[in-house]
N, C-alpha and C. Protein backbone atom coordinates (compact mmCIF):
# COMPACT_ATOMS: atom_id res chain seq x y z
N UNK A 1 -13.27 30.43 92.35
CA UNK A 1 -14.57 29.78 92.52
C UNK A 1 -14.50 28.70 93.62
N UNK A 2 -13.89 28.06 93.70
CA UNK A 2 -13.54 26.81 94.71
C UNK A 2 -12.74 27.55 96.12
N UNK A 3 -12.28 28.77 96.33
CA UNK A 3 -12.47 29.34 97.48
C UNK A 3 -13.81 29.67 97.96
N UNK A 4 -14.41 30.50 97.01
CA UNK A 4 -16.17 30.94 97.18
C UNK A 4 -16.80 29.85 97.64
N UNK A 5 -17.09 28.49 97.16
CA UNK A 5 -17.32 27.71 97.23
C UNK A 5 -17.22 27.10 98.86
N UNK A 6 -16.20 26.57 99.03
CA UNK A 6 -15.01 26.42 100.74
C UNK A 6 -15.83 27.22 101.72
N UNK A 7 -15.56 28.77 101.14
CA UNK A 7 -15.88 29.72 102.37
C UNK A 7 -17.74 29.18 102.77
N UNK A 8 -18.36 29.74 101.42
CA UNK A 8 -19.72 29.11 101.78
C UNK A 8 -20.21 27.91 102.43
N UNK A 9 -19.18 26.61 102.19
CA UNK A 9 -19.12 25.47 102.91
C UNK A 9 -19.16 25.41 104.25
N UNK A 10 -18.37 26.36 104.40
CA UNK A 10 -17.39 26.61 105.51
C UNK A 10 -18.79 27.31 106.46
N UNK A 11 -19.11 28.11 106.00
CA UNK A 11 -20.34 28.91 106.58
C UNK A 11 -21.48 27.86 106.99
N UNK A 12 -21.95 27.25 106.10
CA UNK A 12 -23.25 26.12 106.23
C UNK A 12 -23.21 25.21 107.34
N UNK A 13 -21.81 24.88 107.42
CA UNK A 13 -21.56 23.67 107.98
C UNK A 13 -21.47 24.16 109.50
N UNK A 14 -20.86 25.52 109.65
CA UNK A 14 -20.86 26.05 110.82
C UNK A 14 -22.20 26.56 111.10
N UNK A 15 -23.16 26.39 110.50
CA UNK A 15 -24.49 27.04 111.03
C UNK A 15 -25.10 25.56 111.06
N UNK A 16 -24.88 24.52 111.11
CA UNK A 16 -25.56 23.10 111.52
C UNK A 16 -25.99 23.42 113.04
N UNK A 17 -27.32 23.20 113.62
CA UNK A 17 -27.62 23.69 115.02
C UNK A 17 -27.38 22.26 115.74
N UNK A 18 -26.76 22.01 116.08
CA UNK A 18 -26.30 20.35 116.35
C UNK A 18 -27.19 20.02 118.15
N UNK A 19 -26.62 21.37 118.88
CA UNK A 19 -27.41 21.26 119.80
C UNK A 19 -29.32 21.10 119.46
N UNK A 20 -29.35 22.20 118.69
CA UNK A 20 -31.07 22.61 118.48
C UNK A 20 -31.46 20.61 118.22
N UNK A 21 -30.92 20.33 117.12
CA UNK A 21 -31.67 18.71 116.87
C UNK A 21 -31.18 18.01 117.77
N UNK A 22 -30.12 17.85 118.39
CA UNK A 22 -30.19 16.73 119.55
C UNK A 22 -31.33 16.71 120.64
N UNK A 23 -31.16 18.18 120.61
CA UNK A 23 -32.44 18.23 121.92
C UNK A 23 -33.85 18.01 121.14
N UNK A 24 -33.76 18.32 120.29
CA UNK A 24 -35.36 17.95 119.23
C UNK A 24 -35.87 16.78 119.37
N UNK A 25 -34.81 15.71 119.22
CA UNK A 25 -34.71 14.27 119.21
C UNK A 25 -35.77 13.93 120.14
N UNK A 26 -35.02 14.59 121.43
CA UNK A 26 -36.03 14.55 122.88
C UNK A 26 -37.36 15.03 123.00
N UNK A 27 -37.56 15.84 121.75
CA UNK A 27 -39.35 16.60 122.16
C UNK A 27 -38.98 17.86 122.68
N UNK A 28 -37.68 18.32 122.75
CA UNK A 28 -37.21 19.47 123.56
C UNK A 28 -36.83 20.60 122.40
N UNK A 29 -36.99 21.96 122.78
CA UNK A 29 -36.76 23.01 121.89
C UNK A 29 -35.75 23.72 122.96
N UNK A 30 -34.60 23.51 122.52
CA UNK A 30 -33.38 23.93 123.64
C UNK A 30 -33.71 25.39 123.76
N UNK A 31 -34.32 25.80 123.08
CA UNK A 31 -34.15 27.40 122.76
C UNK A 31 -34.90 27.82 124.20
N UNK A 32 -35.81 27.20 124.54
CA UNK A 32 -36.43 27.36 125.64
C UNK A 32 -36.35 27.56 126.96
N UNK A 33 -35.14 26.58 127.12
CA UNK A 33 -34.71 26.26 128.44
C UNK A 33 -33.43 26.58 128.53
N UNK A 34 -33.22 27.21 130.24
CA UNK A 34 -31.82 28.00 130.71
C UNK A 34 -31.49 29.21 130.08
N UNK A 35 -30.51 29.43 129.40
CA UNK A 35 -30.17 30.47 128.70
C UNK A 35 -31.03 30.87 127.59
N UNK A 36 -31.20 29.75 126.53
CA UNK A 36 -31.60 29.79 125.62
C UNK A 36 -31.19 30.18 124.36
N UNK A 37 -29.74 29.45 124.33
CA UNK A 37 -28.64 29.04 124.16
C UNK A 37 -28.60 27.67 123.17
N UNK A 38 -28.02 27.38 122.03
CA UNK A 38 -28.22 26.12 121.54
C UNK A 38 -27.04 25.49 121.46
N UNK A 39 -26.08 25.99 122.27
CA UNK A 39 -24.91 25.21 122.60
C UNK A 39 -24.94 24.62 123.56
N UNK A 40 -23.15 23.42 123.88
CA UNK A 40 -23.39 22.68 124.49
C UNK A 40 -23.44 22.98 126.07
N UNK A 41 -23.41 23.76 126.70
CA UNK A 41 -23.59 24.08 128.05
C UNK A 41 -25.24 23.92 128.22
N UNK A 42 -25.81 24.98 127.67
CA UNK A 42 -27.45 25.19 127.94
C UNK A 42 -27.96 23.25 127.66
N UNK A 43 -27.28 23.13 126.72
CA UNK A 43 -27.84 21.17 126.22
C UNK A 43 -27.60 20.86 127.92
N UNK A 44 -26.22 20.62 128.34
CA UNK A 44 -25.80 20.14 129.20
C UNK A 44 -26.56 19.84 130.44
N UNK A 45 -27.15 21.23 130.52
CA UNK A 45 -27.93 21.65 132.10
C UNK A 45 -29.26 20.39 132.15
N UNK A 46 -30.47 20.67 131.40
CA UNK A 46 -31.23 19.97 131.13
C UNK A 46 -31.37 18.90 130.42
N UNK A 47 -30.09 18.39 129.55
CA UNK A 47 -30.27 16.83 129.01
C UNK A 47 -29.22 15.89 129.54
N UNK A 48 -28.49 16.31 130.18
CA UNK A 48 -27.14 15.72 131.23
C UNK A 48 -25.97 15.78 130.03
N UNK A 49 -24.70 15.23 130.80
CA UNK A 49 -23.34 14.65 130.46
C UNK A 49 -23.38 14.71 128.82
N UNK A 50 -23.92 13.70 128.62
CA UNK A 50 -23.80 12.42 127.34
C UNK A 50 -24.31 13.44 126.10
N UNK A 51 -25.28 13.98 126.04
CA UNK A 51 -26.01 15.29 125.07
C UNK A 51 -24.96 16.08 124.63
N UNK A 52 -24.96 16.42 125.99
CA UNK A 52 -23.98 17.97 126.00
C UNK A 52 -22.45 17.64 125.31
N UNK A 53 -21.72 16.30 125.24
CA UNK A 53 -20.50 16.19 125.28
C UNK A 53 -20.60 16.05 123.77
N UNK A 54 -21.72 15.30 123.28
CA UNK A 54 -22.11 15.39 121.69
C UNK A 54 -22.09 16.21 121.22
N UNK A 55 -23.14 17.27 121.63
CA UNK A 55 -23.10 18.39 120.76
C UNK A 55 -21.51 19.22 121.17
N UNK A 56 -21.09 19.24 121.87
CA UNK A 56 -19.79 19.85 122.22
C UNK A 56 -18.54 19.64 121.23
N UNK A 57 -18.81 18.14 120.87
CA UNK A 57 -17.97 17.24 119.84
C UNK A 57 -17.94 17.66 118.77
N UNK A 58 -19.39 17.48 118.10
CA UNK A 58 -20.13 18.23 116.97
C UNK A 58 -19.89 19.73 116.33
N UNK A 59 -20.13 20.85 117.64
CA UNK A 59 -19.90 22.06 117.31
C UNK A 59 -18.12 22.22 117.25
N UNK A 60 -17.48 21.40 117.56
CA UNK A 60 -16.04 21.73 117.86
C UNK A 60 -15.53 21.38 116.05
N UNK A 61 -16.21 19.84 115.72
CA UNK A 61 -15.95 19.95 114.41
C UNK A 61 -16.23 20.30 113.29
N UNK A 62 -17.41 21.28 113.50
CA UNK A 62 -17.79 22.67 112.65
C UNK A 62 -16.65 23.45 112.58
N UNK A 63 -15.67 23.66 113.21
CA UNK A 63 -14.56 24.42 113.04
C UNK A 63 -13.61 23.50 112.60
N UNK A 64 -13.53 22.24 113.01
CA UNK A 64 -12.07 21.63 112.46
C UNK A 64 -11.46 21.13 111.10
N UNK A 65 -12.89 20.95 110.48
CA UNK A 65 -13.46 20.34 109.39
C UNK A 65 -13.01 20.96 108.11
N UNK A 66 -13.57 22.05 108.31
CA UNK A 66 -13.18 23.68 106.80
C UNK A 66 -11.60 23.50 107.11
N UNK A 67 -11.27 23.94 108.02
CA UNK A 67 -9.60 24.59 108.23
C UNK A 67 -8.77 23.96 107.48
N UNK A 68 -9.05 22.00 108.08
CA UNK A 68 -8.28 20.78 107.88
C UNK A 68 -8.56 20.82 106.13
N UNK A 69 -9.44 21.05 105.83
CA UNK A 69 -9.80 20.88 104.12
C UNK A 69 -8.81 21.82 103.72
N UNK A 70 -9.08 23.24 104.33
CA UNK A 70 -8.57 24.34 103.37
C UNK A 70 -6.83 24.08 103.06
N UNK A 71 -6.62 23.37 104.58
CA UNK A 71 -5.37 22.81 104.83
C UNK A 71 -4.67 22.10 103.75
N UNK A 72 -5.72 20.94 103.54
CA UNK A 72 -4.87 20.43 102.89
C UNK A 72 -5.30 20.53 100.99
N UNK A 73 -5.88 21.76 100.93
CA UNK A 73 -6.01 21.95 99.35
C UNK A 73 -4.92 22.96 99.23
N UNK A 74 -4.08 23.06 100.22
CA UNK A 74 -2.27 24.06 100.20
C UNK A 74 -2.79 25.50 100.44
N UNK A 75 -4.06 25.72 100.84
CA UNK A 75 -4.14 27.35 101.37
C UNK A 75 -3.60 27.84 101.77
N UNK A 76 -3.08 29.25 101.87
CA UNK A 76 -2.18 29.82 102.62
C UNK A 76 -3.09 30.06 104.04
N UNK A 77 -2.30 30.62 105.07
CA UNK A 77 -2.95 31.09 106.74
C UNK A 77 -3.76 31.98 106.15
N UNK A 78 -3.64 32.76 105.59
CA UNK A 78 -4.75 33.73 105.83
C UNK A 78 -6.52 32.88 105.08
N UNK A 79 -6.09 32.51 104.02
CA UNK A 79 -7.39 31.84 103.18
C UNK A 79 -7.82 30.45 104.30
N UNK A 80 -6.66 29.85 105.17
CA UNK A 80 -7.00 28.90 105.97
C UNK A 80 -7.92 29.52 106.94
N UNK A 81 -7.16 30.61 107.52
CA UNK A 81 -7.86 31.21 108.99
C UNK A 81 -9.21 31.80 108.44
N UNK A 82 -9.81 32.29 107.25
CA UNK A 82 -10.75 33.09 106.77
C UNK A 82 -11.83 31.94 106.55
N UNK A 83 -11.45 30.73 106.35
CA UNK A 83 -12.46 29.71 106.34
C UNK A 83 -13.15 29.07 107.65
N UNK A 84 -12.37 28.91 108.86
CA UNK A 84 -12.57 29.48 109.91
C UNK A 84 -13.42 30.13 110.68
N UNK A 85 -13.02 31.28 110.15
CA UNK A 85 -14.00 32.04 110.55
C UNK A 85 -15.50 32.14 110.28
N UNK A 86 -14.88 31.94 108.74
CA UNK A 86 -16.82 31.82 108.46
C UNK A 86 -17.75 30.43 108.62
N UNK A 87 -17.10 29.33 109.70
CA UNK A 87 -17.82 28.35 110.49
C UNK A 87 -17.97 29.00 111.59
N UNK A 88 -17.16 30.04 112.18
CA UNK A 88 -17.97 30.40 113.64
C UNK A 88 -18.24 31.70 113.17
N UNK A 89 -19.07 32.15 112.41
CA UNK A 89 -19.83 33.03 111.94
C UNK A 89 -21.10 32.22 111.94
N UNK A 90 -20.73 31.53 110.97
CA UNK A 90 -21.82 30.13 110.90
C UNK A 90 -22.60 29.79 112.44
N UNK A 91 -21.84 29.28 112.83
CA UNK A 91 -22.27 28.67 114.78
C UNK A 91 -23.14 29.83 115.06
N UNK A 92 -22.70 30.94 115.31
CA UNK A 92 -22.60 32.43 115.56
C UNK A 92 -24.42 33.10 115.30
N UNK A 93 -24.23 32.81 114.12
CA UNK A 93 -25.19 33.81 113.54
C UNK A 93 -25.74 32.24 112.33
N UNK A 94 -26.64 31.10 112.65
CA UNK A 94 -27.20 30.40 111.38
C UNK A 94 -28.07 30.50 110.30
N UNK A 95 -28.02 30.49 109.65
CA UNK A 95 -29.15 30.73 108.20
C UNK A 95 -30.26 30.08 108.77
N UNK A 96 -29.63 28.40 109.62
CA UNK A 96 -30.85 27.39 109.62
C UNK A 96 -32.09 27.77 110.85
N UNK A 97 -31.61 28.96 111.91
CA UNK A 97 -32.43 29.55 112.73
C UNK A 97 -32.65 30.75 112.91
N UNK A 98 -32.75 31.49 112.04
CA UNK A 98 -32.88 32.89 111.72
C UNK A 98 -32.06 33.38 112.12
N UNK A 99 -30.19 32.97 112.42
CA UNK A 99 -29.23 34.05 112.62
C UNK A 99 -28.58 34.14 114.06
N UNK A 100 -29.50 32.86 114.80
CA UNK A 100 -29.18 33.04 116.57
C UNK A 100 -28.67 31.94 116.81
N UNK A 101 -27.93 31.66 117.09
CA UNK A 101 -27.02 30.60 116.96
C UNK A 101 -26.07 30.15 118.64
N UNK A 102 -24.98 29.53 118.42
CA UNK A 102 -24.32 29.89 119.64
C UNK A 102 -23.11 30.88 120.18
N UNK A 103 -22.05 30.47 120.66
CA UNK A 103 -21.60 31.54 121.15
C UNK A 103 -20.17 31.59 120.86
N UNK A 104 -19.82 30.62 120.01
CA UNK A 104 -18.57 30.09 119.55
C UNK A 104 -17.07 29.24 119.89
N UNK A 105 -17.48 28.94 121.18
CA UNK A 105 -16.25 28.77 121.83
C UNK A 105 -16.12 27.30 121.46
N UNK A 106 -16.55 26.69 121.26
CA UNK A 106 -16.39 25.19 120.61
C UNK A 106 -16.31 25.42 119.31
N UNK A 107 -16.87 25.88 118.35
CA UNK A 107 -16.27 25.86 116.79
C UNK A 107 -14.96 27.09 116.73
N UNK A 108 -14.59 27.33 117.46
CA UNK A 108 -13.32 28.32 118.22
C UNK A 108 -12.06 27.58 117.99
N UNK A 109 -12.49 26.77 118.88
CA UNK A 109 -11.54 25.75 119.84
C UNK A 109 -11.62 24.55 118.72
N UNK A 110 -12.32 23.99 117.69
CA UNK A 110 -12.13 23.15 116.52
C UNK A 110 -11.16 23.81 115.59
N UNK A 111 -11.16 25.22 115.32
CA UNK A 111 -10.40 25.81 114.87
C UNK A 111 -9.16 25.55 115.13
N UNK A 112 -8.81 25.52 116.81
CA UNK A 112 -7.85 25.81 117.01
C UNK A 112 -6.91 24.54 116.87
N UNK A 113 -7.85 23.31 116.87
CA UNK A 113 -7.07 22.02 116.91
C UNK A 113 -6.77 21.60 115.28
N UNK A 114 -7.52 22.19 114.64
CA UNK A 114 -7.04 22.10 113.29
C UNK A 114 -5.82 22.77 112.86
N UNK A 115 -5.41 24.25 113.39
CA UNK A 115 -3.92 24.61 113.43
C UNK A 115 -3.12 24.41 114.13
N UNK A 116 -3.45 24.18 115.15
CA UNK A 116 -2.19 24.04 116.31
C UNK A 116 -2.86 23.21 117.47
N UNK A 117 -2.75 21.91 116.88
CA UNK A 117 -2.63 21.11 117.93
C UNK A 117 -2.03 20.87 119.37
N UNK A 118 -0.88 21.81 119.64
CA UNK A 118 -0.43 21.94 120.64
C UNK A 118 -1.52 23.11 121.28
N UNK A 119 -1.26 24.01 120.86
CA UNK A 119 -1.73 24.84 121.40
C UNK A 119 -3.32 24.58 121.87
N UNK A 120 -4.26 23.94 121.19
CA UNK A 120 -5.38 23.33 121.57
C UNK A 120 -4.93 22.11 122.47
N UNK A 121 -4.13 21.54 123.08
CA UNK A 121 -3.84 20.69 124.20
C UNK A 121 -4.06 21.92 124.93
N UNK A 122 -2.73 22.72 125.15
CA UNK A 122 -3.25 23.36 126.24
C UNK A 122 -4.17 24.58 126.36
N UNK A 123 -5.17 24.80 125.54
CA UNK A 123 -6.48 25.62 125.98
C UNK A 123 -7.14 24.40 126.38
N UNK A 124 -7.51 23.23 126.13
CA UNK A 124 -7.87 22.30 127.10
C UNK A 124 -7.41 22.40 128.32
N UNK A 125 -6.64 22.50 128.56
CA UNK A 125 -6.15 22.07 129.82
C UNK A 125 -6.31 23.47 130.81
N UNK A 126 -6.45 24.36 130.35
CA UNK A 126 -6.33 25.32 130.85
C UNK A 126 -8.20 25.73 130.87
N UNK A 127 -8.16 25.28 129.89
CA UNK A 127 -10.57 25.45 130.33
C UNK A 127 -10.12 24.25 131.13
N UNK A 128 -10.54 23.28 131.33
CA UNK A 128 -10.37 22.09 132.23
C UNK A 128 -9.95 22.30 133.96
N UNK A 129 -9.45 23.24 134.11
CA UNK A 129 -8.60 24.01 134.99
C UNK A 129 -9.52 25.10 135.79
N UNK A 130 -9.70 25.74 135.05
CA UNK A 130 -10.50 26.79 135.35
C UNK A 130 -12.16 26.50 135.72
N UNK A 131 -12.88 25.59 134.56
CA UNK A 131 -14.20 25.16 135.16
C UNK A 131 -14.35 24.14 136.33
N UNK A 132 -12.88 23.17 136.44
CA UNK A 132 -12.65 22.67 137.63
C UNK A 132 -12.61 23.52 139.02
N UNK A 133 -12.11 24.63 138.75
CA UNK A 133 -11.92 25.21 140.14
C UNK A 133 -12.90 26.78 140.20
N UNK A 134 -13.48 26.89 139.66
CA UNK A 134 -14.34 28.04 139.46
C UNK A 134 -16.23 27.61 139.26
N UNK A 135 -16.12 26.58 138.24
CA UNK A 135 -17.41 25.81 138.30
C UNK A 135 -18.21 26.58 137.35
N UNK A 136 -17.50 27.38 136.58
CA UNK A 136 -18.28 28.13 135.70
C UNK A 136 -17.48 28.12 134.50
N UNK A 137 -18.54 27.06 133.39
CA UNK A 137 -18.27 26.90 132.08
C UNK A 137 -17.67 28.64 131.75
N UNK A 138 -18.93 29.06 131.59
CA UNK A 138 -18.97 30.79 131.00
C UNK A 138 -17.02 31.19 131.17
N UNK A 139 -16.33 31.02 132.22
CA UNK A 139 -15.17 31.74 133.09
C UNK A 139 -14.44 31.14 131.89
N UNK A 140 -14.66 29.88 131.75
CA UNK A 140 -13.53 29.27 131.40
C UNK A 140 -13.31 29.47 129.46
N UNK A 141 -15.07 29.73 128.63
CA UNK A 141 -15.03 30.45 127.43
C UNK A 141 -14.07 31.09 126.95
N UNK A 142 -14.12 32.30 128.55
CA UNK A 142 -14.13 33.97 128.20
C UNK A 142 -12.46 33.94 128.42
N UNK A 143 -11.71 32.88 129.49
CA UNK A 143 -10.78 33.26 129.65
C UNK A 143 -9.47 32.46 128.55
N UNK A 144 -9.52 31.34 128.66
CA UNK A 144 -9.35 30.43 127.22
C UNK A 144 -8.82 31.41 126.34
N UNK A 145 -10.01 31.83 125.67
CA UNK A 145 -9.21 32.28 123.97
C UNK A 145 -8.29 33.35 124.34
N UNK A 146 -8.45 34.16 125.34
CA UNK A 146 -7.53 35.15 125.82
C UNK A 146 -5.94 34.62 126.23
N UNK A 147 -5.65 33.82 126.68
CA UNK A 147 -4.76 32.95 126.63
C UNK A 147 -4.27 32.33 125.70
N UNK A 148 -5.05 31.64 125.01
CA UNK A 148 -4.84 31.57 123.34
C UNK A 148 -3.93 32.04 122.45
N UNK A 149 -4.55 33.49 122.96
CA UNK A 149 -4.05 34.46 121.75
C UNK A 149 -3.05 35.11 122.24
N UNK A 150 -2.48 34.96 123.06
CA UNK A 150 -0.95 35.38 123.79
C UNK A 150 -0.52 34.37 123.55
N UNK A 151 -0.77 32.96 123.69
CA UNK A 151 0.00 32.13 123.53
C UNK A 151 0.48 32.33 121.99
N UNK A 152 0.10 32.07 120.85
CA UNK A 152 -0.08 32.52 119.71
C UNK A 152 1.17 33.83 119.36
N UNK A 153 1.14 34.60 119.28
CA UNK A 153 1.83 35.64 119.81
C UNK A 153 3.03 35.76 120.00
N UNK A 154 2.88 34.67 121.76
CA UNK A 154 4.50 34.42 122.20
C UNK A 154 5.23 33.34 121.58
N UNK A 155 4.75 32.36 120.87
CA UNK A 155 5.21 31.67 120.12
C UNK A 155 5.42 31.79 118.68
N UNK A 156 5.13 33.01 118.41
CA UNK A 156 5.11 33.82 116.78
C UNK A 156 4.63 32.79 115.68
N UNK A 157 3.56 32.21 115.66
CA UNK A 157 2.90 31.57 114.99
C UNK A 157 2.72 32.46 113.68
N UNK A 158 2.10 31.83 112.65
CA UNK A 158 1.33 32.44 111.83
C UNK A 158 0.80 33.86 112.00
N UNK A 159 0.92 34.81 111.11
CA UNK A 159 0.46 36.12 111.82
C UNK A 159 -0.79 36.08 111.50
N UNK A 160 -1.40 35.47 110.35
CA UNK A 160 -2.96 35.18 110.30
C UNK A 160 -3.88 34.66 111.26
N UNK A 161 -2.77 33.23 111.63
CA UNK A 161 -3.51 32.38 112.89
C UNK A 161 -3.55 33.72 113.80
N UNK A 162 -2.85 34.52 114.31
CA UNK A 162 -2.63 34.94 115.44
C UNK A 162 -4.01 36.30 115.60
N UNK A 163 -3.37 37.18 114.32
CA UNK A 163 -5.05 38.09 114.45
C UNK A 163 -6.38 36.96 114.38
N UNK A 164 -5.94 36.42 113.79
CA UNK A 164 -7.59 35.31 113.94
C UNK A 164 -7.91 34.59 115.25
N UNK A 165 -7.07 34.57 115.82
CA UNK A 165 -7.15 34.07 117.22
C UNK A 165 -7.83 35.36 118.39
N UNK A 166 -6.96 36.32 117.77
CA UNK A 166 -7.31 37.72 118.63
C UNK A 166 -8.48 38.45 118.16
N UNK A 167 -9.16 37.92 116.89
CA UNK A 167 -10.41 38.56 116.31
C UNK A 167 -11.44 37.58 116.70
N UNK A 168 -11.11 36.18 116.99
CA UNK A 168 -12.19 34.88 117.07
C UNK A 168 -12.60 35.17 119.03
N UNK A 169 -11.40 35.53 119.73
CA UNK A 169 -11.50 36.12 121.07
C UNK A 169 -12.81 37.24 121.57
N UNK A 170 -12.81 37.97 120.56
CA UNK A 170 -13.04 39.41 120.63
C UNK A 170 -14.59 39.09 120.26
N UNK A 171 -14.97 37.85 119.43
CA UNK A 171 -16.49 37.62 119.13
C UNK A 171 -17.26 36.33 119.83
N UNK A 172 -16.04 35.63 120.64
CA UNK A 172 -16.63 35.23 121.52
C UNK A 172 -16.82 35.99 122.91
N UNK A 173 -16.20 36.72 123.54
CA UNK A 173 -16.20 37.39 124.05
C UNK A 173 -17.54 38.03 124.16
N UNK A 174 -17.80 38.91 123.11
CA UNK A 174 -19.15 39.88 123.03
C UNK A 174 -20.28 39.01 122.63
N UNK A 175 -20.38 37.68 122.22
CA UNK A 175 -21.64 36.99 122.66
C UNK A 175 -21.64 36.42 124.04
N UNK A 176 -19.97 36.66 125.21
CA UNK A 176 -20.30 35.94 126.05
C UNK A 176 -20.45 37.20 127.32
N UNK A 177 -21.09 38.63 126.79
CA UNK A 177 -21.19 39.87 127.51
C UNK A 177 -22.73 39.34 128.74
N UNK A 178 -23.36 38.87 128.38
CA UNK A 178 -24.49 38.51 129.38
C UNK A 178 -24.07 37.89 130.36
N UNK A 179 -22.99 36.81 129.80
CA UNK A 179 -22.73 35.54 130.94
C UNK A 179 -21.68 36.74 132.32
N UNK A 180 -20.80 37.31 131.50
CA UNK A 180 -19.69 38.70 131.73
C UNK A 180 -20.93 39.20 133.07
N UNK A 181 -21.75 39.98 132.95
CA UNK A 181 -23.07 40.43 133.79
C UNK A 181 -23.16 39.52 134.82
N UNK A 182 -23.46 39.04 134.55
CA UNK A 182 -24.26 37.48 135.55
C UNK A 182 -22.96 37.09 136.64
N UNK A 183 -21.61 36.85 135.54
CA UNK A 183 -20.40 36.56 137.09
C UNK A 183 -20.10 37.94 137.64
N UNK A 184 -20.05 38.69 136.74
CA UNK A 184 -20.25 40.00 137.82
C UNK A 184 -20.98 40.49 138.88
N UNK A 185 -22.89 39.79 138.71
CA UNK A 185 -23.41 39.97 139.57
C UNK A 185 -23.91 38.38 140.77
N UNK A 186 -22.77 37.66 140.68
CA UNK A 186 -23.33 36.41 141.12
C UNK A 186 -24.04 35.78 140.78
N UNK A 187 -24.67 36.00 139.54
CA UNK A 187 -25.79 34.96 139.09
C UNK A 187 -25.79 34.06 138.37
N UNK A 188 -24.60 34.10 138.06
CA UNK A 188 -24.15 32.94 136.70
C UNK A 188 -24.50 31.57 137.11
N UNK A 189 -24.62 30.81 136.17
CA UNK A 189 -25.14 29.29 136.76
C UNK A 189 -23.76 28.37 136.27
N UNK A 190 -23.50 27.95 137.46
CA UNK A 190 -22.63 26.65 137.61
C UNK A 190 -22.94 25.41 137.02
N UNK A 191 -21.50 24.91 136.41
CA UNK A 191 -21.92 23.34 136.04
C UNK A 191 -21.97 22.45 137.22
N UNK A 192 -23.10 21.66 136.64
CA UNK A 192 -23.71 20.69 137.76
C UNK A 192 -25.54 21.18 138.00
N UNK A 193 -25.35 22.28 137.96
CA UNK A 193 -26.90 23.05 138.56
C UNK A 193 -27.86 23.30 137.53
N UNK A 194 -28.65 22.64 137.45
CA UNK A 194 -29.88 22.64 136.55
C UNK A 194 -30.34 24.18 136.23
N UNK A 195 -30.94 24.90 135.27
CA UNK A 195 -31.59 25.72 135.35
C UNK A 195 -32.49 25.21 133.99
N UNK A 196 -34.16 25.33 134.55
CA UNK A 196 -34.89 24.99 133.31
C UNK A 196 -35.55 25.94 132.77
N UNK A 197 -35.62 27.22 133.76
CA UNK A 197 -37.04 28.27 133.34
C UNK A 197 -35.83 29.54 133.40
């Protein structure tokens, strides 16, 4: 019962639209503008820096939050990583907006600092890297968890963490198939560059 419980937690808390009400705050319905997207990139474009780094904060500890609990009620990896998941299911797909949610790579990446703190240093550093020299949030999503999950892997972590890393990849990934289109066809929008319509 108190797993059932966790997981459902775990779910709710990851469907908090953190972007959707920050921008509300403003009179703004994020859903509207840029992508239309309620994560922190689309925030970013049209409410600047300071928004975007909030909700970025926010959605990251939708993932860190469950793990660290499940953590420390002595879960094993797999019941840890399964709680996890169902916060970026949560992000993913919310109850609180009919199911459209964001795209996961921040309640991903909360995940990931809740197990492996190292290893979340360097997917920082390595998104940090990549949107520095490419200029495209989207690049740095898609390429991140892929890295991740080799890293994972080559360091024979947890075999739970590790398919969960390579299954959490695989669903950010296919919500990030539009952005995939767009750098394929040059159209992707760069950080820094407004897009409102």
């Amino acid at each position: 019962m108190k797993l059932i419980i966790l997981l459902i937690s775990a779910y709710l808390i990851g469907s908090i639209p953190f972007g959707y009400l920050i921008a509300k705050i403003q009179n703004i319905d994020i859903r509207k503008f840029g992508s239309g997207n309620i994560g922190a990139t689309n925030v970013f474009r049209p409410l600047g820096p300071v928004p975007g780094s909030i909700v970025f904060a926010l959605d990251m500890l939708k993932g860190t939050m469950p793990v660290s609990l499940a953590i420390n009620l002595g879960l094993n990896p797999w019941l840890v990583i399964l709680t996890g998941i169902m916060a970026v299911v949560g992000h993913t797909y919310p109850i609180y907006l009919n199911f459209k949610g964001g795209k996961g790579a921040a309640t991903g990446l909360g995940i990931l600092l809740g197990i492996a703190p190292d290893i979340f240093v360097a997917a920082l550093l390595i998104a940090a890297l990549i949107v520095y020299a490419s200029r495209y949030v989207s690049l740095a999503s898609i390429i991140t968890p892929v890295l991740v999950t080799i890293l994972f892997f080559s360091l024979k972590r947890p075999l739970a963490y590790s398919l969960a890393a390579a299954l959490i990849t695989i669903i950010i990934i296919g919500r990030h198939v539009p952005n995939i289109k767009r750098l394929l066809n040059g159209t992707e929008n760069k950080i820094g560059k407004k897009k409102l319509i």
